[in-house]
Structure formats: structure tokens, C-alpha cells
Protein backbone atom coordinates (compact mmCIF):
# COMPACT_ATOMS: atom_id res chain seq x y z
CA UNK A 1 -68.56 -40.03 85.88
CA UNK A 2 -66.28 -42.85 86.86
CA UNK A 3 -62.95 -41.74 88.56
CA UNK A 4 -60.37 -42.59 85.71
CA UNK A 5 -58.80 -45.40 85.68
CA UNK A 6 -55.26 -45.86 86.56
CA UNK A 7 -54.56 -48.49 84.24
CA UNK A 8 -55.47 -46.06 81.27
CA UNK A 9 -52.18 -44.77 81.31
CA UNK A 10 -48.58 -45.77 81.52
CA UNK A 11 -48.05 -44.78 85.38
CA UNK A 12 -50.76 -44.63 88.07
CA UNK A 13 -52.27 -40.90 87.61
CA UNK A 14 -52.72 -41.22 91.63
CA UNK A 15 -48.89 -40.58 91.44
CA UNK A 16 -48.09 -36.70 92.90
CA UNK A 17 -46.79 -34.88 90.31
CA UNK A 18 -43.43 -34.64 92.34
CA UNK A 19 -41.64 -31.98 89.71
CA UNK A 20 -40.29 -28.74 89.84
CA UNK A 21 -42.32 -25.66 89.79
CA UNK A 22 -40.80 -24.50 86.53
CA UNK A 23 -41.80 -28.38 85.18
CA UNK A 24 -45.00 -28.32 86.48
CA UNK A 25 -47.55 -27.64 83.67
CA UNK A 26 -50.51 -26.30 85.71
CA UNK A 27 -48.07 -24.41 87.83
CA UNK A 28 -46.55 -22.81 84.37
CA UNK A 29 -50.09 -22.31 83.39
CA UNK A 30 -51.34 -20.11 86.54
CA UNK A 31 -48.29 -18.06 86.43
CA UNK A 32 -49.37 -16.86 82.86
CA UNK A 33 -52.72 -15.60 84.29
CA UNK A 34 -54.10 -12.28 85.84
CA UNK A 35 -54.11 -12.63 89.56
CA UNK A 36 -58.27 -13.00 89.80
CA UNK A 37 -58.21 -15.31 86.51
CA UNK A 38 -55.24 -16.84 88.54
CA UNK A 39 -57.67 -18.23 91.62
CA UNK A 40 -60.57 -18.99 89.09
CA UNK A 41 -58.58 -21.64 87.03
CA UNK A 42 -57.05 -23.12 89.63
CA UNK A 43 -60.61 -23.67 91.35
CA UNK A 44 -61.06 -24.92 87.89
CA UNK A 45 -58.47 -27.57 88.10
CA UNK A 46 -58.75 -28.83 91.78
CA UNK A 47 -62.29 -29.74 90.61
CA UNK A 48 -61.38 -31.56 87.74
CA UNK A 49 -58.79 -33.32 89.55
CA UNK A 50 -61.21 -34.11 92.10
CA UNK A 51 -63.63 -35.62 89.55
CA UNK A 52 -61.06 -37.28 88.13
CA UNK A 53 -59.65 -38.82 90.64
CA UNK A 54 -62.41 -39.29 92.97
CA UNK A 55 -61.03 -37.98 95.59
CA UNK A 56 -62.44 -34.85 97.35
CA UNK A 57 -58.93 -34.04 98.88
CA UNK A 58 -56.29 -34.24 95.97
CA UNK A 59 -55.61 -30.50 94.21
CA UNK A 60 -54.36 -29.73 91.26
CA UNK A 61 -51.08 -30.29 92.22
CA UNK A 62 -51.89 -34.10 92.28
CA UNK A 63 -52.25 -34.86 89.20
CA UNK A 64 -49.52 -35.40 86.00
CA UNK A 65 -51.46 -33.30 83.50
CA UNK A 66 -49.25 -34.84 80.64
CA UNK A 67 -49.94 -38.44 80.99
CA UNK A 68 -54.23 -37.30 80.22
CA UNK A 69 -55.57 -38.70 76.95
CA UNK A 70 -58.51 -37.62 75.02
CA UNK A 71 -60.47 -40.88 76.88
CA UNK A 72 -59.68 -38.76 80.27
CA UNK A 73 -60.46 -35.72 78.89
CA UNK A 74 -63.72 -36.69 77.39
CA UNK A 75 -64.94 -38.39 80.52
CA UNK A 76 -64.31 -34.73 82.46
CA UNK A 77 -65.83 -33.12 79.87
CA UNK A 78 -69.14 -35.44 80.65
CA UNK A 79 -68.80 -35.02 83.88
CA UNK A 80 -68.60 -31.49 84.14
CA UNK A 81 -72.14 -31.03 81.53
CA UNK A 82 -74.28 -33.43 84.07
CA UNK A 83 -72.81 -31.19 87.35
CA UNK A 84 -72.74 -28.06 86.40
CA UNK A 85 -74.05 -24.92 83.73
CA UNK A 86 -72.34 -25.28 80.35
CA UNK A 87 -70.63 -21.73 81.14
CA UNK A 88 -69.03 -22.97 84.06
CA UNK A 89 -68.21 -26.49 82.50
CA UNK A 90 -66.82 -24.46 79.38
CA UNK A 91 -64.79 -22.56 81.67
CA UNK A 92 -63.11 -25.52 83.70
CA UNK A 93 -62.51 -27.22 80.18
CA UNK A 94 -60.59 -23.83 78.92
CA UNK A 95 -58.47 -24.21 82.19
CA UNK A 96 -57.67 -27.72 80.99
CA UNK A 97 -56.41 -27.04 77.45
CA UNK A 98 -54.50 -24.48 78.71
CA UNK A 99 -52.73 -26.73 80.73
CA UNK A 100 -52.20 -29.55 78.22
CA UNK A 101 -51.08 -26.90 75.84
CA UNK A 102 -48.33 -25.57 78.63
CA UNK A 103 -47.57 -29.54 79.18
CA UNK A 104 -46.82 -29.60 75.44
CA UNK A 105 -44.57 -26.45 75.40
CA UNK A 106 -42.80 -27.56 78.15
CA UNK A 107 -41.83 -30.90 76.02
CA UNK A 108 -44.06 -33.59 78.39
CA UNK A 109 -46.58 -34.52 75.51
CA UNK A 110 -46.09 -34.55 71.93
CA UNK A 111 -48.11 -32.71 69.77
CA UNK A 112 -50.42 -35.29 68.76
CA UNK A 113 -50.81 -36.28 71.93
CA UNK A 114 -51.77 -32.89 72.90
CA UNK A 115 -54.13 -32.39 70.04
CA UNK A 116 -56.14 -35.08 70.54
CA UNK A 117 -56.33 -34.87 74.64
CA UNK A 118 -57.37 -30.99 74.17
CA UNK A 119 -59.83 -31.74 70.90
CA UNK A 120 -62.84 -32.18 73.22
CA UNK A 121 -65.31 -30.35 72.66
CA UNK A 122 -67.21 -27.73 74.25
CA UNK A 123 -70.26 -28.43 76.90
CA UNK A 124 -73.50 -26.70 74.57
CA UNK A 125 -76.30 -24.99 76.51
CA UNK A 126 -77.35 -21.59 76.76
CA UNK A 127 -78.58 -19.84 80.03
CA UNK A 128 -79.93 -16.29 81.16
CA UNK A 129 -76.87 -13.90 82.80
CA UNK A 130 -77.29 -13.98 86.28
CA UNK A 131 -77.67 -11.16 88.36
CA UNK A 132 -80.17 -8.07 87.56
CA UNK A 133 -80.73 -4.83 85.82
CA UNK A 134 -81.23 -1.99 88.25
CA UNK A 135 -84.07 0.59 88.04
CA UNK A 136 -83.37 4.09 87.16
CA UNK A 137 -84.56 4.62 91.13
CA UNK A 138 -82.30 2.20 92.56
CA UNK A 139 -79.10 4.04 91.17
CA UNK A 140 -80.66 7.59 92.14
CA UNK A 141 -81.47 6.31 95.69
CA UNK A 142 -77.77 4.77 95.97
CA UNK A 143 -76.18 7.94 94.62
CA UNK A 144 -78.39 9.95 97.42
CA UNK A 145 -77.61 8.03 100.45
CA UNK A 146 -74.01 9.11 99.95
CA UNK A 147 -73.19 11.98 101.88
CA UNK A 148 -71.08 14.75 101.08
CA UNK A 149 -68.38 13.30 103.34
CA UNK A 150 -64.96 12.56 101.75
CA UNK A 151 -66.38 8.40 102.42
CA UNK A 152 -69.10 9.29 100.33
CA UNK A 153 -68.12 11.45 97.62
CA UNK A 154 -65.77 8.56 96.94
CA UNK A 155 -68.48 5.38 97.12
CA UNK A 156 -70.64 7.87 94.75
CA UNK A 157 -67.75 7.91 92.28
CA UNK A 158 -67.23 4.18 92.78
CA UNK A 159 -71.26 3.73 91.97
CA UNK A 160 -70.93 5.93 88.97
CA UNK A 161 -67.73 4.34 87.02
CA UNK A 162 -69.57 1.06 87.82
CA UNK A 163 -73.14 2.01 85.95
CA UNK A 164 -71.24 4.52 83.74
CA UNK A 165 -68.33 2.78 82.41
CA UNK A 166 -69.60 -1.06 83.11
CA UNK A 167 -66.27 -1.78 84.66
CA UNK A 168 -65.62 -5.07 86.04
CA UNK A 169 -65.06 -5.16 89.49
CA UNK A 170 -61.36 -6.19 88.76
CA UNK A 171 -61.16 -3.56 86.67
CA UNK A 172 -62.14 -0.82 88.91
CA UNK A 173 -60.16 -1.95 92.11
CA UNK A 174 -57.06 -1.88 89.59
CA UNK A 175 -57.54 2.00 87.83
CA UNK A 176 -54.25 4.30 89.07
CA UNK A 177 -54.74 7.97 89.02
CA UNK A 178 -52.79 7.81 85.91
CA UNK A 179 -55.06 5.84 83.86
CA UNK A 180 -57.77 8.48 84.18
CA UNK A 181 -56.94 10.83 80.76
CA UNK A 182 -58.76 14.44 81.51
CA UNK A 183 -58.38 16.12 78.56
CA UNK A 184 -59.81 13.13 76.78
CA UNK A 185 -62.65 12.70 79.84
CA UNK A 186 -61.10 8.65 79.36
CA UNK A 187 -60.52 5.72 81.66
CA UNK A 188 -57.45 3.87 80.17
CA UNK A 189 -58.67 0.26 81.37
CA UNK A 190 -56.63 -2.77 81.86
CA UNK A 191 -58.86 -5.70 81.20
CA UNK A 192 -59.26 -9.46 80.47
CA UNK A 193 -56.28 -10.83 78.76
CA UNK A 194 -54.56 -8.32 79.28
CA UNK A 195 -56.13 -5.84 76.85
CA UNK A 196 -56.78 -2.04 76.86
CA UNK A 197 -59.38 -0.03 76.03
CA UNK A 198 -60.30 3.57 76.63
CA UNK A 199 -64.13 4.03 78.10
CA UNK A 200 -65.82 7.63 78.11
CA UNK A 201 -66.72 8.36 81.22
CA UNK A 202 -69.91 10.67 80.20
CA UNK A 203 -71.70 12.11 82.89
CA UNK A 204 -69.71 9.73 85.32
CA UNK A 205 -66.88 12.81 84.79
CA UNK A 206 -68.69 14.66 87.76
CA UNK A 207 -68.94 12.25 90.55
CA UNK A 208 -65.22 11.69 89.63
CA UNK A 209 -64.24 15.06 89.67
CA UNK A 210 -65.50 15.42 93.49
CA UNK A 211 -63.72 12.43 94.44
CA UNK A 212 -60.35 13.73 93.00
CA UNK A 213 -60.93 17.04 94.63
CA UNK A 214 -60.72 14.68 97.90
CA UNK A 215 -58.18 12.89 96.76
CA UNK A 216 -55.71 14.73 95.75
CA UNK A 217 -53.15 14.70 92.79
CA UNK A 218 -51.24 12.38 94.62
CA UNK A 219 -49.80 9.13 92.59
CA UNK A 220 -51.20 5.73 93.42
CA UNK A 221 -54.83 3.95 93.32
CA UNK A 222 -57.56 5.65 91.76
CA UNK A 223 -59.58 5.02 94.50
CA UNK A 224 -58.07 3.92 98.24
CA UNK A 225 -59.28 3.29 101.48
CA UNK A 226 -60.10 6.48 103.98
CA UNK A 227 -59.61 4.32 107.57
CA UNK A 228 -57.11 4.51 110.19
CA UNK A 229 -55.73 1.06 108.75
CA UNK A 230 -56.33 1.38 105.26
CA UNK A 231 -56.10 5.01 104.63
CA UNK A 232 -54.20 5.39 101.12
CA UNK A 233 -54.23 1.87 100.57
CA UNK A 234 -56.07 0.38 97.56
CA UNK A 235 -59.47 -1.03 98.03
CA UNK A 236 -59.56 -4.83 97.51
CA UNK A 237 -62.59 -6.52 95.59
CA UNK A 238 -64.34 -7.56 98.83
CA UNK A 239 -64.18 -3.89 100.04
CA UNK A 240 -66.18 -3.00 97.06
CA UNK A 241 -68.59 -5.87 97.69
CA UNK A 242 -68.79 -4.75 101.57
CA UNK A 243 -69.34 -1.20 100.09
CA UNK A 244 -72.47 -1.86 98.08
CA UNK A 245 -73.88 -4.22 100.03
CA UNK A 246 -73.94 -1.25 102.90
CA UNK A 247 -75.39 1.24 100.46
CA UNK A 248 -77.87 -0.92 99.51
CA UNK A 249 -78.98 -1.58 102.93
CA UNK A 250 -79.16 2.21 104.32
CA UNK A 251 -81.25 2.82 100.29
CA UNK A 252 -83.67 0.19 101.20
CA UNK A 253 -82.41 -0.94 97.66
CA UNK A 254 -82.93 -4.88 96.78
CA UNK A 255 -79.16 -6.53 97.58
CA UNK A 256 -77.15 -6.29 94.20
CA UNK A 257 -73.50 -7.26 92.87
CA UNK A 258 -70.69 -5.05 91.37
CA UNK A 259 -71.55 -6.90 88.08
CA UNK A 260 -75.23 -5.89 88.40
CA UNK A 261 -74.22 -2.15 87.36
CA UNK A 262 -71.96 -3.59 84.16
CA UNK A 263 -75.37 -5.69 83.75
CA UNK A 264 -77.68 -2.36 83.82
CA UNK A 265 -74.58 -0.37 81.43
CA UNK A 266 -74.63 -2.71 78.68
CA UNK A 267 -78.60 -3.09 78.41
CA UNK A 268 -79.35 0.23 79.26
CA UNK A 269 -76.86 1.40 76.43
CA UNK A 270 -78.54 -1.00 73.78
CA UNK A 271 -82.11 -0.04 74.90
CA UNK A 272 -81.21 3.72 74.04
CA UNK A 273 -80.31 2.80 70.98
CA UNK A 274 -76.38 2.70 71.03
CA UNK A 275 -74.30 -0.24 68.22
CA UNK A 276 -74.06 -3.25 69.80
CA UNK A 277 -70.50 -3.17 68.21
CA UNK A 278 -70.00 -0.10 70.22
CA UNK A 279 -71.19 -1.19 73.18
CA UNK A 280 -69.10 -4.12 73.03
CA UNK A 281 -65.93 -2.85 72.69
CA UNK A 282 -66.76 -0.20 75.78
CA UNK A 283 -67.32 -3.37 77.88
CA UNK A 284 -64.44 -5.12 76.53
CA UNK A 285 -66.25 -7.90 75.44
CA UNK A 286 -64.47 -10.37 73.18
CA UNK A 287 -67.40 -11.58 71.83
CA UNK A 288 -70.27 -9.57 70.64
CA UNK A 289 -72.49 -12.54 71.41
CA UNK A 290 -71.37 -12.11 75.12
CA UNK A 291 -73.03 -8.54 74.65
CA UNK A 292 -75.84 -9.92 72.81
CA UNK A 293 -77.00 -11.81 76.08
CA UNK A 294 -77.45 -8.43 78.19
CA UNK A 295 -79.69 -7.32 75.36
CA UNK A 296 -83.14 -6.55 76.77
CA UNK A 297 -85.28 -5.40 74.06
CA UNK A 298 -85.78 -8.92 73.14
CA UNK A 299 -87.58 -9.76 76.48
CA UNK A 300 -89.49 -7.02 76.20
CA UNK A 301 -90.68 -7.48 72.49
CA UNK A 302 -92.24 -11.09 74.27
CA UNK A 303 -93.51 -9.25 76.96
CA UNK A 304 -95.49 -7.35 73.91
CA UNK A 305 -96.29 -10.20 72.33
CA UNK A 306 -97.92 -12.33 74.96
CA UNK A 307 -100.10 -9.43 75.91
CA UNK A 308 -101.75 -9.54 72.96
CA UNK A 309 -102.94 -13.06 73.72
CA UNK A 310 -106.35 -12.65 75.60
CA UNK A 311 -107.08 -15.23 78.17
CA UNK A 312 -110.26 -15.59 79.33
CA UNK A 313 -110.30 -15.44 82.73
CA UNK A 314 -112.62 -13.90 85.75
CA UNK A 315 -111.01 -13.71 89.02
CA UNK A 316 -112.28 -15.69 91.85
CA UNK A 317 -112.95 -15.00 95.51
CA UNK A 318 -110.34 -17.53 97.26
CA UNK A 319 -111.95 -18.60 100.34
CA UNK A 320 -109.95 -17.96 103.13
CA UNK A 321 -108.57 -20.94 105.80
């Protein structure tokens, strides 16, 4: 895409946008957000600016938001479908209306200009969710390399509410020893957009219960740090990372993600035969079609089917070098 022109709008959009905080629409915008969505929409926007302005060192902080027009926003939007996934472009272009729509609360664009520069549409596509589903051995060989050490009983219950409840990293870093309802055997989670929902926690209840007898009753983080510097502090997202990444290693397990286990929840779930409705709203999906995507008995019913193509084929001896 060609950096936008300057002479598209009434003042050079290579201007700083030299306002006040509390004027600034994409500073307005971020404050709205959830700390993590917080960092992911501003990425968001520093790339757009940078695209837009073709210049690898100007931020969102550059660039007057209000004086875009549906030409400017339409050349992003074809930008972002040639550079990157249409999930990711779809994602930077959600961080953009948001910010045209804060520019027109705040009384810098009218409303028709704001319809018309957020009216672009979506980037279409459709890929495969990244990651992987773990084996039933994986988890049992991650869950046995914890020891029965107050550092392990704890990573077992991390493991556990990760495959067991399919919570979000986020999610799991942010659960207080109040949100976990034991008479109801609930997590009371705190997720995107700020909505609630209350997971089972199923057989996850007893890796839990261990933990807590470490624990304590003690107010505070679900689940806290048990070093010199960190002890009683809440784990960050990285630790978790770290954490899994180190289990992984000592299991001789294949290197996973946090997300891999919410992966494994929601297809294992639909595989055993559980609503997708269901499973949906214990994932805190908005979408059911977001479910739908972690839905292997699809791939496997074309596994079935190309097997019973027959290919006639012998097997050679390859010569050797």
C-alpha cells in the first residue's frame, strides 16, 4: 500500500497529534480496554500508523485519528489483507473503528464522517487455529512430573484449571481465592469484555483442593508465586509461560502454549459428545463459530474418508547415497 497522502486531508496527517490525553481518541480508546486487550490494540494501531504513514518509527500517538476518511481507511484495510492473516488484519481493523468511534464521541468527527471512515469492511479468509491438541499422555506425563512439593501441587492445579476449565491464560493469572465458589465446585471467571461466567471445575476440583490445602484460606490471588522474591505475589502471564515450558521439558513432552490446553478442552469436550452451545458458553466464546473451529470430528471424518480411497502403490527400495 501507498503511505497516504497528505494532501487527502485538510492538514498534513504527518502532524503529531499534539492534544490532551483526555482529547486524544486512541488514548480514550485504550483506557476503555482490559490491560492485555490494552497492549494488543495498541500494537494494533502503531502498525497501522506505520503503514499509513510509512514510517517505521511514528506510534500511534502520531497520528490525528479524526482527520481519516473512508479512502484512508480502505487503503489500511488493503494493506493489512496482502501482509498479514485475515484474523489478525480483522483484529487491527476492530482497533481502528474503535478509535474513530471514540473520535466521534469525543466531538472530532461528525457522524457521517465517522460512518463512512469505519464502514470498511472486514478482511475474508479462513485459517486453521494455531497451536495443538494434546494427547491424553502428554497431560498425564505433565501432571506426573509434578512433585508433591508445595511448587508442584500448585503447577498441577495450574495444568488442571487450564485442560479442565479451558481458561485463558489471562483468565487464570487473574482468579482471587474468592472467585472459586465450593459449594457450587465453580470458578466465577472474569473474561473478555468484561463478562462473567461460572465454569465447573469437574475432576479439576482435586488438584485444586491440594493446592488450597498449601495455600491457605488467606485472601488474595488464587494462585501466587512460592520464591523468596515473589512469595505471595501473583503470578504474571510469562510466569505461566516459563512454568509450562519447564514441565514440558523435564516430561519429554513436545513444547506447548497455555492456549494449547483451552485448544485440547474445547475439542476434547465436543469429541465426547458435549452441545457445542454448551461448550461455548464454558469457554466464553462470543461466537459459537469461534468454537466451531476447535471442532475435531470434522478432520477426522476426512481422515475416514480418504482411507477409503485405495492407491495403488508398492513400496520401493530407495537406493542409498
Amino acid at each position: 500500500m501507498n503511505s497516504l497522502n497528505p494532501a487527502d486531508t485538510p492538514n498534513n496527517l504527518q502532524t503529531l497529534a499534539k492534544t490532551r490525553l483526555d482529547e486524544n481518541p486512541a488514548a480514550v480508546y485504550l483506557a476503555g480496554l482490559s490491560p492485555s486487550s490494552r497492549r494488543t490494540m495498541e500494537a494494533a494501531l502503531d502498525t497501522i500508523a506505520r503503514l499509513g504513514l510509512g514510517d517505521k518509527k511514528v506510534t500511534c500517538w502520531d497520528v490525528p485519528w479524526h482527520q481519516l476518511r473512508f479512502q484512508h481507511t480502505q487503503a489500511v484495510k488493503s494493506a493489512l489483507a496482502e501482509q498479514y492473516a485475515h484474523t489478525t488484519a480483522n483484529r487491527m481493523l476492530s482497533a481502528l473503528r474503535g478509535v474513530l468511534k471514540t473520535a466521534w464521541k469525543l466531538g472530532l468527527m461528525s457522524a457521517k464522517e465517522y460512518q463512512k471512515a469505519a464502514s470498511v469492511e472486514s478482511v475474508r479468509g479462513e485459517t486453521l487455529p494455531s497451536g495443538r491438541s494434546l494427547a491424553p499422555g502428554e497431560l498425564v506425563g505433565l501432571l506426573h512430573i509434578c512433585p508433591p512439593t508445595p511448587l508442584g501441587i500448585r503447577d498441577a492445579a495450574i495444568i488442571s484449571l487450564l485442560y479442565g476449565c479451558g481458561l485463558r491464560r489471562a483468565e487464570l493469572v487473574a482468579l482471587d481465592l474468592t472467585h472459586h465458589i465450593k459449594e457450587e465446585s465453580e470458578l466465577r471467571i472474569r473474561g473478555k469484555g468484561n463478562k462473567q461466567r461460572a465454569v465447573p471445575l469437574g475432576n479439576a476440583a482435586l488438584a485444586l483442593a491440594d493446592w488450597l490445602e498449601v495455600r491457605g484460606q488467606k485472601e488474595g490471588p488464587l494462585f501466587w508465586g512460592l520464591g523468596n522474591r515473589n512469595h505471595g505475589r501473583r503470578l504474571t502471564d510469562q510466569a505461566v509461560y516459563n512454568m509450562l515450558h519447564q514441565r514440558a521439558k523435564e516430561a519429554s513432552v513436545k513444547n506447548l502454549s497455555p492456549h494449547d490446553f483451552r485448544r485440547t478442552f474445547v475439542g476434547d469436550l465436543l469429541d465426547a459428545g458435549a452441545d457445542i452451545v454448551t461448550v461455548q458458553k464454558m469457554a466464553g466464546h462470543a461466537n459459537p463459530n469461534t468454537t466451531s473451529r476447535y471442532d475435531r470430528r470434522g478432520q477426522q471424518a476426512k481422515h475416514k474418508a480418504a482411507a477409503l480411497l485405495h492407491i495403488p502403490y508398492r513400496k520401493r527400495d530407495v537406493p542409498s547415497d
